[in-house]
Protein backbone atom coordinates (compact mmCIF):
# COMPACT_ATOMS: atom_id res chain seq x y z
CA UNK A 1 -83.14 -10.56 -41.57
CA UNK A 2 -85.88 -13.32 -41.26
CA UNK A 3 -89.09 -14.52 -42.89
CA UNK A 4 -92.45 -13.01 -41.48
CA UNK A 5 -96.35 -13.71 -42.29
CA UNK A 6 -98.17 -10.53 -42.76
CA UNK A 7 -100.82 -11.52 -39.96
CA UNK A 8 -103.63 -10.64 -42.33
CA UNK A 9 -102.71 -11.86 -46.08
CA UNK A 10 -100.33 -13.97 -45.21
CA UNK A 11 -97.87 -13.17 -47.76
CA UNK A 12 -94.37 -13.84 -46.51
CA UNK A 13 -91.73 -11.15 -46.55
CA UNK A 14 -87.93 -10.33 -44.52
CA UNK A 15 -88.19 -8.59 -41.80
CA UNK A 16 -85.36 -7.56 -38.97
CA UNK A 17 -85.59 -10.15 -36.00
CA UNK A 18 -86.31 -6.30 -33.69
CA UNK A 19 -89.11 -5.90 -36.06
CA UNK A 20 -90.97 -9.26 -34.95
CA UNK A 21 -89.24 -9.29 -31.51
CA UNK A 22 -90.40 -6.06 -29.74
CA UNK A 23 -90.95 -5.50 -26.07
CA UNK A 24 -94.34 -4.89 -26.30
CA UNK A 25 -95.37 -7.09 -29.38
CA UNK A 26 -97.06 -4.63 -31.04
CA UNK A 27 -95.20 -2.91 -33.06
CA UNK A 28 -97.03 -2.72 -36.91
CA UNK A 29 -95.40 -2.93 -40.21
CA UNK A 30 -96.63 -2.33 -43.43
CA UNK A 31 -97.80 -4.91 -45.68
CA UNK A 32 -96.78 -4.34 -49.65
CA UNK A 33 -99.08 -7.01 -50.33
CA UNK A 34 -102.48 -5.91 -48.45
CA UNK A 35 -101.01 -2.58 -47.38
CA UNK A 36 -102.21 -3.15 -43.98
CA UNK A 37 -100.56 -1.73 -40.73
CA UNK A 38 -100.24 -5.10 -38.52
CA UNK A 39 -97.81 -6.98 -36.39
CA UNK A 40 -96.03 -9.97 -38.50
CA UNK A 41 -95.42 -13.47 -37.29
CA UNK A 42 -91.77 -14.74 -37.32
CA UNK A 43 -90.94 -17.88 -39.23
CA UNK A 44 -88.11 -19.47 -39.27
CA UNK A 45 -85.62 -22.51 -38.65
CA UNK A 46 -83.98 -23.52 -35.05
CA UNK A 47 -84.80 -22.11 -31.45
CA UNK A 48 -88.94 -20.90 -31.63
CA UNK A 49 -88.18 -18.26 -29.13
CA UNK A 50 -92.51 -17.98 -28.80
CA UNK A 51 -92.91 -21.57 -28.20
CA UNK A 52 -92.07 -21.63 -24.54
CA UNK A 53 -94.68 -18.73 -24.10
CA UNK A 54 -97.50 -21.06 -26.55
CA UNK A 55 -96.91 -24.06 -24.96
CA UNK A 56 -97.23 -22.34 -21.10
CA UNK A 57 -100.33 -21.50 -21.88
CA UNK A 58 -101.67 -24.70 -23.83
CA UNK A 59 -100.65 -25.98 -19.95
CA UNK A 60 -102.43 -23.03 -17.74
CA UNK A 61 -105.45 -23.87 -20.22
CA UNK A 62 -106.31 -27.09 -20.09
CA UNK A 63 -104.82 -27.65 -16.62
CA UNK A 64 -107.21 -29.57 -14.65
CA UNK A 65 -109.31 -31.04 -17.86
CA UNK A 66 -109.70 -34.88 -18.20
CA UNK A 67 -109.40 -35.99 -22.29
CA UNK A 68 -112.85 -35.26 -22.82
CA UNK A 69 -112.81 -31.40 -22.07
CA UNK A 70 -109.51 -30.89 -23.68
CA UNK A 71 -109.88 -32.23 -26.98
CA UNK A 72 -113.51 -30.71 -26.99
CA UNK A 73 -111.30 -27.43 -26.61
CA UNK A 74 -109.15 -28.39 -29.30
CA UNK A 75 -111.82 -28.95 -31.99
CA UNK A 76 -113.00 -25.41 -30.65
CA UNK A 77 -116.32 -26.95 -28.56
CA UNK A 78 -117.52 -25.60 -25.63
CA UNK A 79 -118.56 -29.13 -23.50
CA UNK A 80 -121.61 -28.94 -21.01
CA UNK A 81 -122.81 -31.25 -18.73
CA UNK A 82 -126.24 -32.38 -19.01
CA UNK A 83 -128.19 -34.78 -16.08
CA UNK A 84 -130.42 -37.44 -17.73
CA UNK A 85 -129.44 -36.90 -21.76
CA UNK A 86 -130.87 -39.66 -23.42
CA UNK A 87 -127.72 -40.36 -25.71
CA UNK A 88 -124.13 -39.48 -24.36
CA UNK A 89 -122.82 -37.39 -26.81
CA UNK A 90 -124.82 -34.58 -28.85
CA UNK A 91 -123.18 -31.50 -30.61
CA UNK A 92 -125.62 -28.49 -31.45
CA UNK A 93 -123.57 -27.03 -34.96
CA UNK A 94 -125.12 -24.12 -34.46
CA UNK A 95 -123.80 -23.13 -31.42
CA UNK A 96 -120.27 -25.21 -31.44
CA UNK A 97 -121.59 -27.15 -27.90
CA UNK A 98 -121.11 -30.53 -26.98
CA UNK A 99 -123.45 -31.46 -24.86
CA UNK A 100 -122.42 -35.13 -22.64
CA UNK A 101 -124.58 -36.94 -20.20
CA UNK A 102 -123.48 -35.68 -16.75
CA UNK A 103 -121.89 -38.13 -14.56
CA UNK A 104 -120.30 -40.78 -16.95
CA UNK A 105 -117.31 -42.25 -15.65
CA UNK A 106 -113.45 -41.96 -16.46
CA UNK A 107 -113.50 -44.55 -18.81
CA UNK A 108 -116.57 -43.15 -20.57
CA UNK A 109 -115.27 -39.65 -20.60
CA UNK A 110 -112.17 -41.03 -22.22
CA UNK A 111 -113.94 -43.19 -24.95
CA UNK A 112 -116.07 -39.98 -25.44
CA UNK A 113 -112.62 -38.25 -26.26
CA UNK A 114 -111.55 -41.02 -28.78
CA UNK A 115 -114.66 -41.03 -30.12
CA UNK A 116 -114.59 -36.96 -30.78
CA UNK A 117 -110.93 -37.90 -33.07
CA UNK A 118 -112.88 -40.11 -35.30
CA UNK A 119 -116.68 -38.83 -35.25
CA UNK A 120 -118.27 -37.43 -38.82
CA UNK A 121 -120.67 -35.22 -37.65
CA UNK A 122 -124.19 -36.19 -39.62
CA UNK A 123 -126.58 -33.17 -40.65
CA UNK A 124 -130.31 -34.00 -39.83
């Protein structure tokens, strides 16, 4: 037996390792909590035997992006290139974009980044 997540509550509960670790990673348990039919994330100490699988596709996702783009991804912005914006960063709330003057070089596009890891957005 080993800890689970209902994937909808939350609330943690023991589970059989096959009941978390099917071939088709779907199969559905019952949550006494919520009483919903859903799949339940493993948790537990030692070998992550999902990680591999997570961190393959952090790779195949951001394969190809300089800083900018992927931490843009990681706060959950989609980043667009814009010729002649007056200012080099604006982010439109509303619609989760970043928008960055087009062209700016490496070292721009990287200051950009470290600028995303600190920035307060301000409401106007």
């Amino acid at each position: 037996m080993i800890p689970a997540l209902c994937c909808v509550c939350g609330t943690r509960r023991e589970v059989s390792r096959q009941a978390v670790r099917s071939a088709d990673r779907t199969r559905r348990l019952k949550c006494g909590t919520c009483g919903v039919m859903t799949v339940h994330a493993a948790v537990f100490g030692g070998e992550d035997w999902r990680e591999g699988e997570n961190l393959a596709a952090r790779v195949a996702e951001t394969d190809g992006d300089d800083e900018l783009a992927s931490t843009a991804r990681r706060f959950g912005m989609q980043l667009v290139e814009v010729p002649d914006l007056r200012d080099p960063l604006v982010y439109v709330a509303s619609h989760r974009l970043l928008l960055v003057r087009a062209g700016m070089s490496g070292a721009c596009r990287d200051a950009a980044a470290a600028h995303l890891l600190v920035w307060k957005p301000q409401r106007h």
